[in-house]
Protein backbone atom coordinates (compact mmCIF):
# COMPACT_ATOMS: atom_id res chain seq x y z
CA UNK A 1 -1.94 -20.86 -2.38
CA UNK A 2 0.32 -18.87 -0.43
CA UNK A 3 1.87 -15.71 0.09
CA UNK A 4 4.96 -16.68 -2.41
CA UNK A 5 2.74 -17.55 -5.26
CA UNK A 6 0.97 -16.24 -8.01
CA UNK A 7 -2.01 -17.81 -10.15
CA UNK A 8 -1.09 -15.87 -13.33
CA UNK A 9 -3.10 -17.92 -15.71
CA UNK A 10 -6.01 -16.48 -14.02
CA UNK A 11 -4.41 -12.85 -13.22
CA UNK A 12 -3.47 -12.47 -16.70
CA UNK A 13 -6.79 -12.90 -17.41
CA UNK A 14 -8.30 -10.74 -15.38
CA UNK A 15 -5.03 -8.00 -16.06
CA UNK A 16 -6.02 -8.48 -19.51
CA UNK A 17 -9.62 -6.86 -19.04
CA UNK A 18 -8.39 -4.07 -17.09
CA UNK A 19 -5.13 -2.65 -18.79
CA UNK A 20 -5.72 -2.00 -22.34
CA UNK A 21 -2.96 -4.01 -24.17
CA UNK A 22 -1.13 -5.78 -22.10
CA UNK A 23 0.44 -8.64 -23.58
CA UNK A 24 1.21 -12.38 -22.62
CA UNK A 25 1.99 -14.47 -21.12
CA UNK A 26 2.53 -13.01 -17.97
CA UNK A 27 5.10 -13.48 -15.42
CA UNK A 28 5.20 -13.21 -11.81
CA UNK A 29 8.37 -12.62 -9.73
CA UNK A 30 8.43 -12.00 -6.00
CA UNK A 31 10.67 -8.74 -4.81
CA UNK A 32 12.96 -9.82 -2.00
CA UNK A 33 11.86 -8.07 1.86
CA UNK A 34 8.92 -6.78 3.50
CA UNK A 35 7.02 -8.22 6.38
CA UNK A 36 3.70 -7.13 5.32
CA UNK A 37 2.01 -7.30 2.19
CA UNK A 38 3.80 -9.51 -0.64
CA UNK A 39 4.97 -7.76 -3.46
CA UNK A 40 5.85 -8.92 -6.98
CA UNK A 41 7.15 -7.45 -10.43
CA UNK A 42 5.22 -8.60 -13.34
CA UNK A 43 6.57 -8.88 -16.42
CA UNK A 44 3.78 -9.07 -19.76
CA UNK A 45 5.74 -8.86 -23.38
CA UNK A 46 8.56 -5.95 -22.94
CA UNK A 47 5.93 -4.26 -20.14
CA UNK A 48 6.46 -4.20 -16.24
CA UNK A 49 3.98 -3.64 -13.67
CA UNK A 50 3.84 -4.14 -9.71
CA UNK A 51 1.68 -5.97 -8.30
CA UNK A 52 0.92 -5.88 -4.18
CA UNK A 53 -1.15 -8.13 -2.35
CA UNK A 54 -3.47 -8.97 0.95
CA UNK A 55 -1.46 -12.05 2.13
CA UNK A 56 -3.82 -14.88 2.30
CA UNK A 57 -5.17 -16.75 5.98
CA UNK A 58 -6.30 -15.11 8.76
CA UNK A 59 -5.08 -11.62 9.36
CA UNK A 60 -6.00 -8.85 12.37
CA UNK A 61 -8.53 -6.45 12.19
CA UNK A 62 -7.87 -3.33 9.40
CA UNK A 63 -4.06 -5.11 9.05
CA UNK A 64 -3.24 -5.26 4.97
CA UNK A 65 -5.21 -2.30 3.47
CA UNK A 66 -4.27 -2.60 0.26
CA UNK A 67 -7.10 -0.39 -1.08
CA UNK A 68 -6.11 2.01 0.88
CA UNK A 69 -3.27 2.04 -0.14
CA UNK A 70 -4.42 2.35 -3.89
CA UNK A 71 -6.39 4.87 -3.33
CA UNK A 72 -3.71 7.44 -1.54
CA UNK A 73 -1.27 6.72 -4.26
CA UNK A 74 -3.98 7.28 -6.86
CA UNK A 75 -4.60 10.48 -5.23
CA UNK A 76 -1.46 12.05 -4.85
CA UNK A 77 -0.11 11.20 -8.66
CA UNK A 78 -0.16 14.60 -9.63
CA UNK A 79 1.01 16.33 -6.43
CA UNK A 80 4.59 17.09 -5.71
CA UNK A 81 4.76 13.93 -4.04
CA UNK A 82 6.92 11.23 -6.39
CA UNK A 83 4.27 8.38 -6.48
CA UNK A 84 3.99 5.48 -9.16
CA UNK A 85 0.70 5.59 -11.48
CA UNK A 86 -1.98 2.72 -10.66
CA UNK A 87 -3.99 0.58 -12.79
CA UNK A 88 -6.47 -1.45 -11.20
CA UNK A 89 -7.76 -2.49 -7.55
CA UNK A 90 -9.27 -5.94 -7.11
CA UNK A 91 -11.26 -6.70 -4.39
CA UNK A 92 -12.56 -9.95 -5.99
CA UNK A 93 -10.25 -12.27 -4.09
CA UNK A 94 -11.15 -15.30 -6.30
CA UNK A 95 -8.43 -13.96 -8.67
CA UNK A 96 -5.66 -14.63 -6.81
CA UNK A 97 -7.08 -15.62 -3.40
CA UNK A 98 -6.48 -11.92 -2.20
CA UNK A 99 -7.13 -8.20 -2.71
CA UNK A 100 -4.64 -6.77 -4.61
CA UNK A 101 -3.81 -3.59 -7.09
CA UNK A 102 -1.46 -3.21 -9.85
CA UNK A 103 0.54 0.30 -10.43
CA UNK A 104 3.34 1.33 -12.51
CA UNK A 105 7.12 -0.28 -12.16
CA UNK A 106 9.81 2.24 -11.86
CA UNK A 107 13.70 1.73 -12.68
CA UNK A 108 15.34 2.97 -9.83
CA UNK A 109 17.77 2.05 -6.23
CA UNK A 110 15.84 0.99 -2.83
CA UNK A 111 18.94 1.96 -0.05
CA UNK A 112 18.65 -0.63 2.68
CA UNK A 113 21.61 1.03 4.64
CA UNK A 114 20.96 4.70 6.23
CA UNK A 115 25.00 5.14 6.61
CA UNK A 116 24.82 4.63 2.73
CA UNK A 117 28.01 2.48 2.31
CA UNK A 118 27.84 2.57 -1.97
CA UNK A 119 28.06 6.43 -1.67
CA UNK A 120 30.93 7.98 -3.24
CA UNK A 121 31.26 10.96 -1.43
CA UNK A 122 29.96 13.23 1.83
CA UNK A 123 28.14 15.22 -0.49
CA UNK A 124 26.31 12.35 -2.42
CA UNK A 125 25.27 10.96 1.33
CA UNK A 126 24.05 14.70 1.91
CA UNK A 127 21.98 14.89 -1.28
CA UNK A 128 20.20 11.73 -0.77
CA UNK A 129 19.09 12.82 2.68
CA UNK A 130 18.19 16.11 1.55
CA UNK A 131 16.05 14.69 -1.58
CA UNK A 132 14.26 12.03 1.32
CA UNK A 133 13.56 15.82 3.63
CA UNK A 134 12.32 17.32 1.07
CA UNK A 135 10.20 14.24 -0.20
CA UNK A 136 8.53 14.09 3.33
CA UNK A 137 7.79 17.88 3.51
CA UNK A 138 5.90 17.74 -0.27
CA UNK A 139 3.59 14.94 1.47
CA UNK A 140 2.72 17.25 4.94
CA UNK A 141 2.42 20.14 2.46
CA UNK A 142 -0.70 18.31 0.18
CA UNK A 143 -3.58 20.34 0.73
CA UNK A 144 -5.61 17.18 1.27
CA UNK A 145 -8.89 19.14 0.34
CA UNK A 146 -7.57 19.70 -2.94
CA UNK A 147 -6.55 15.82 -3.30
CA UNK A 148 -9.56 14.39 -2.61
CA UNK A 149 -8.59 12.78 0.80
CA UNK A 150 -10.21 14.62 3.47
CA UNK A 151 -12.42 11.43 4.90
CA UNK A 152 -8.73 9.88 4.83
CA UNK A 153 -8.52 9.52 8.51
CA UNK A 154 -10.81 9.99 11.85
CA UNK A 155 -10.97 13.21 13.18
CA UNK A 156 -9.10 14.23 17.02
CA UNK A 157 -5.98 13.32 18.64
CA UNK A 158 -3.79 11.45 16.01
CA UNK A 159 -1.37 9.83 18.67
CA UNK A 160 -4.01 8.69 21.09
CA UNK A 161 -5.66 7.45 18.33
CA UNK A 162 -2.42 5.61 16.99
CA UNK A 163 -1.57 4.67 20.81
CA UNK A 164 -4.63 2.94 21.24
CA UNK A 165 -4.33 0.77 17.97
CA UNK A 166 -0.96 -0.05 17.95
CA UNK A 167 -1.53 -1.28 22.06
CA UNK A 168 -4.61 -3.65 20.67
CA UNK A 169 -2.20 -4.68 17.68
CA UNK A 170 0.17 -5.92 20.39
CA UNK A 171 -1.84 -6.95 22.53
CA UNK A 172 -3.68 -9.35 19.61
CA UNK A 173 -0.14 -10.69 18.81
CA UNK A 174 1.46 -10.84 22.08
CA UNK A 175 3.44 -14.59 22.41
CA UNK A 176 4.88 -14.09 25.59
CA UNK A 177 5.09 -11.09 28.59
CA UNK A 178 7.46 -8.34 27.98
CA UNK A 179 7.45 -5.83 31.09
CA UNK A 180 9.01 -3.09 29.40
CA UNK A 181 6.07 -3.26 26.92
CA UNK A 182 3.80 -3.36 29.48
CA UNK A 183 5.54 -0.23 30.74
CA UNK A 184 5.28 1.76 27.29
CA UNK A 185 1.36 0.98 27.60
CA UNK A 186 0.64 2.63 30.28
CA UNK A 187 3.88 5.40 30.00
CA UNK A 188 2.10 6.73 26.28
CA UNK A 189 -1.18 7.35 27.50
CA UNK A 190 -0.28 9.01 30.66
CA UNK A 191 2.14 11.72 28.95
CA UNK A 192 0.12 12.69 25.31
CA UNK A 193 0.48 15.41 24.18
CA UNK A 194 -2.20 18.16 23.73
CA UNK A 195 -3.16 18.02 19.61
CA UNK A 196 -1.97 20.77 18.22
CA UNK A 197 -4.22 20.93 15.56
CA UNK A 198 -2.13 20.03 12.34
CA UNK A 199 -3.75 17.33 10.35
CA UNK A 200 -2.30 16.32 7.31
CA UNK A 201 -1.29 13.44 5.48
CA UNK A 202 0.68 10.62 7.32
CA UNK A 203 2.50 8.24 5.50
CA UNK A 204 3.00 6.08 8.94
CA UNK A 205 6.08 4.21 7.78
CA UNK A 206 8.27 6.96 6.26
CA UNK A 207 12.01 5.76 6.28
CA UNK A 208 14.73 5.18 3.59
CA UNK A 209 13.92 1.86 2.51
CA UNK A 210 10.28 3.00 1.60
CA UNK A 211 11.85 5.67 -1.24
CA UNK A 212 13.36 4.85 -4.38
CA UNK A 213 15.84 6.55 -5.89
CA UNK A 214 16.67 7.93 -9.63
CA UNK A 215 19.14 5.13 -10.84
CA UNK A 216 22.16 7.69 -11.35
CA UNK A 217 20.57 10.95 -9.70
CA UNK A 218 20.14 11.57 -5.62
CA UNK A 219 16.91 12.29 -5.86
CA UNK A 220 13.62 10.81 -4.66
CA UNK A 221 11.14 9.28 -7.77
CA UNK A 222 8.88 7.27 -5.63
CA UNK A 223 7.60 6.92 -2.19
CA UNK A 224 6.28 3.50 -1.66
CA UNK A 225 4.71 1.54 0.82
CA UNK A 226 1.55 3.48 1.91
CA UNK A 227 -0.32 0.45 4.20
CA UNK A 228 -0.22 2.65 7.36
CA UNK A 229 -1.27 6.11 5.54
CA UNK A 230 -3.93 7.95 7.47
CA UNK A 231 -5.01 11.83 8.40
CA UNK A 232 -2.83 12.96 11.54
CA UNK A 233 -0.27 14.59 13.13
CA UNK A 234 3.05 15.08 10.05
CA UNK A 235 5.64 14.83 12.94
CA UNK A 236 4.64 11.07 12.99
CA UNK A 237 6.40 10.59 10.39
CA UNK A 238 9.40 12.74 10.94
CA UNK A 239 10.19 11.25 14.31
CA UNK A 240 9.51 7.81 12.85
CA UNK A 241 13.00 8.46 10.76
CA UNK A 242 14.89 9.47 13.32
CA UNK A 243 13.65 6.56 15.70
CA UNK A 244 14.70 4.42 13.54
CA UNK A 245 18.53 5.78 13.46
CA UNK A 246 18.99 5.55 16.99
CA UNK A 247 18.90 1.82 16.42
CA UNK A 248 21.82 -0.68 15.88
CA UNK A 249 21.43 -2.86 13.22
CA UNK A 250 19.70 -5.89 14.39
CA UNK A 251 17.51 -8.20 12.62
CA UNK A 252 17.84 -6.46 9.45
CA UNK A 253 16.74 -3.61 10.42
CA UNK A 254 19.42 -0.74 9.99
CA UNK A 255 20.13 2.39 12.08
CA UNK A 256 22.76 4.56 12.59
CA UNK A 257 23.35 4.03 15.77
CA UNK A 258 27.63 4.77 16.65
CA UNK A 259 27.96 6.04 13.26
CA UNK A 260 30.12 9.04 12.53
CA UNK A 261 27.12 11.08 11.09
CA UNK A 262 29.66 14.31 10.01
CA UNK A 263 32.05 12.28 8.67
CA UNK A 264 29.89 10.39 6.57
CA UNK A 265 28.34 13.73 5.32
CA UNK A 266 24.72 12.72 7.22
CA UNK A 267 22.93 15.29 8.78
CA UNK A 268 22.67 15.35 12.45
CA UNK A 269 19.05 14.81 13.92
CA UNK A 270 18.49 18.88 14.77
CA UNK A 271 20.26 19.74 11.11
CA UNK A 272 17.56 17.02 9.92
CA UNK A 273 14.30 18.69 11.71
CA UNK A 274 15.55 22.76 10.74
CA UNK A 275 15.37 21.29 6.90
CA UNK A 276 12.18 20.03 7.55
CA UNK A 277 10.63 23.24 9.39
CA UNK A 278 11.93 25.25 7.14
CA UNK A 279 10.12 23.31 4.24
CA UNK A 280 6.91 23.03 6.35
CA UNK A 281 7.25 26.44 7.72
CA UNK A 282 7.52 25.27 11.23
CA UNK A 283 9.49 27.28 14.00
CA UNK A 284 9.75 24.83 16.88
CA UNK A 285 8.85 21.26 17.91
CA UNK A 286 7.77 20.68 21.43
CA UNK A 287 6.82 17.22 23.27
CA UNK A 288 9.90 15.47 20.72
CA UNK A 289 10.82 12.60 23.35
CA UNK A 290 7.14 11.40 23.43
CA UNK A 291 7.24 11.19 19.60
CA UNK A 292 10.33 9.39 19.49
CA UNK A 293 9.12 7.09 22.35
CA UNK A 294 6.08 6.77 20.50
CA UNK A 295 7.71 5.33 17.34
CA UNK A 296 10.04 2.96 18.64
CA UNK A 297 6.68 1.33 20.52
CA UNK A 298 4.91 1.39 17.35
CA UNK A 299 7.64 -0.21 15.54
CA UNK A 300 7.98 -2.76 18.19
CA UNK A 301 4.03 -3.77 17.93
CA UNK A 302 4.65 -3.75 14.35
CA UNK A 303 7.58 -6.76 14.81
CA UNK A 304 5.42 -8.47 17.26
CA UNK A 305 2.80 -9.22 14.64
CA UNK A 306 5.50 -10.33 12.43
CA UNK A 307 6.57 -12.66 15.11
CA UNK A 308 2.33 -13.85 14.91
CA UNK A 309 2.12 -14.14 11.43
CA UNK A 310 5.78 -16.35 11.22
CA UNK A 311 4.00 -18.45 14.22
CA UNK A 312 0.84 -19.29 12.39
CA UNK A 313 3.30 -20.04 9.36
CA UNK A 314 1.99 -16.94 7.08
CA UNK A 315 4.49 -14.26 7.28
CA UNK A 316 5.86 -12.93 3.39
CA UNK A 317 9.70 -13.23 4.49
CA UNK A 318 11.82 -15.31 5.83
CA UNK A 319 13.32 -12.75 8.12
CA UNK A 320 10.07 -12.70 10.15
CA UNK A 321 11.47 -15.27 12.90
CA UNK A 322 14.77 -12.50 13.30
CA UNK A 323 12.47 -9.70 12.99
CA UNK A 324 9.86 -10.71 15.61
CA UNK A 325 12.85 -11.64 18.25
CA UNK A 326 13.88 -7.98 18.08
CA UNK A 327 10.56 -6.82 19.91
CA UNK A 328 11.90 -7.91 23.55
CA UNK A 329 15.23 -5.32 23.30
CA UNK A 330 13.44 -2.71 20.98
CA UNK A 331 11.62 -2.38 24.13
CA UNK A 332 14.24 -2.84 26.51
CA UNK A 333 16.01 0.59 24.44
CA UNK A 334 12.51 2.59 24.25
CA UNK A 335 11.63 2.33 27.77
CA UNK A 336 14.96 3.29 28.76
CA UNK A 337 14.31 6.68 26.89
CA UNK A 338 11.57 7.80 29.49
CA UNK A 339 13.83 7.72 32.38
């Protein structure tokens, strides 16, 4: 069976053991984007649930962790942190071929575009980024005693650690020689910085199309999307989002790249990080450009497995193919940023 499909004679049987109630038959409809682990809404009487999977066929090493992923959403349900409610974890891959888990379906708007085009007005663009700041500081403000998630992650340097993986990701996935990659390799390791001895949580993929939004309101009711979650370093995940809008849009992949961020009513990058230290009671960020370096490398190992996975004829999209022929000028524009 693959990625696209759904057994849900046999889920709704096992569904029906697990979540008092639910009705039949069951339904199985697979959301639209995502590279990584298929998604679905299903649909049980006049109930909705989500369902997200392990794709099937070979995969690399701790790739896919949907249980992981269950468990940090479980954990952070009644935090400040907007986070769906989950049902059940399966780990019995018989079911459906795959681990999976099943949590709550929310009514709300995913925003593919950061220059938000739909927006009525400067101040409704302003709002939405302000509710997505504010969203990231509640998650590096969880005491992660108190949560239960203090064996979340391994313990020292957080972007050695994350250097280091995302360099054997590549590496595992590589199809062809890309110098400036090559270049990034042996650039991150030679300029990390010292730790500086923040650990918290790290959702390790934090960007607009990872939130959903109230259906009328600009503000946040769900982050989603919690496969590369971990213990580490918060600024991870702030520099992620501001990688990702130096970009142009390629592949479909958005950024703001040339966009008129005043005029639009979008907060520059520096108005962007003084929200966030304010919220996280930070008073200065040092060693920025390796972060930002950082994250566009990570983001271009991440599209080389992509490009793998739509080789060996398993990817979950049909954008893979686009998304994997980015890698070669994501690199080309993130090694030109350490000159």
């Amino acid at each position: 069976m693959s990625a696209q499909d759904l057994d849900t004679s046999r889920l709704g049987q096992y569904l029906a053991d697990t979540i008092p109630g639910l009705q039949s038959p069951l339904t199985a409809e697979k959301f639209a984007g995502g590279q990584s682990n298929p998604t679905f809404k299903l649909t049980a009487g006049d109930q909705s649930f989500v369902l997200r999977r392990k794709p099937p066929g070979e995969l690399l090493k701790s790739a896919h962790a949907v249980d992981r992923e269950f468990r940090v959403i479980s954990a952070l349900y009644n935090t400040d942190v907007p986070v769906p409610r989950t049902y059940t974890l399966c780990e019995d891959e018989s079911v459906i071929g795959s681990m999976f888990y099943v949590m709550e379906y929310l009514e709300g708007r995913i925003l593919w575009d950061p220059s938000l085009p739909d927006a009525k007005s400067k101040q409704e663009r302003f709002e939405i980024f302000d509710s997505m700041n504010a969203t990231m500081a509640a998650l590096h403000n969880v005491d992660i005693d108190e949560v239960g998630l203090t064996d979340y992650g391994r313990p020292g340097n957080y972007f050695e650690r994350q250097v280091n993986r995302w360099t054997k990701q590549y590496r595992a996935s590589e199809l062809e020689k890309i110098p400036e990659m090559d270049r990034l390799i042996d650039y991150l390791p030679a300029n990390m910085p010292e730790d500086d001895g923040r650990l918290g949580l790290v959702h390790g993929d934090y960007r607009l199309d990872n939130l959903m939004f109230h259906p009328t309101e600009n503000r946040t009711i769900a982050l989603l999307d919690w496969e590369l979650s971990t213990l580490g370093n918060p600024l991870a995940d702030l520099a992620n989002q501001c990688a990702a809008w130096l970009l142009p849009g390629m592949g479909g992949i958005q950024g703001l790249q040339g966009a008129d961020r005043a005029a639009l009513g979008i907060p520059s990058d520096e108005e962007y990080i003084e929200m966030y230290c304010e919220r996280t009671g930070r008073k200065s960020i040092e060693n920025w450009n390796f972060y930002i370096v950082f994250s566009l490398f990570r983001l271009a190992a991440i599209l080389q497995g992509v490009a793998m996975r739509a080789h060996q004829g398993n990817a979950s999209s049909k954008e893979a193919q686009a998304r994997g022929a980015m890698v070669k000028p994501l690199a080309e524009l993130t090694a030109s940023l350490i000159d």
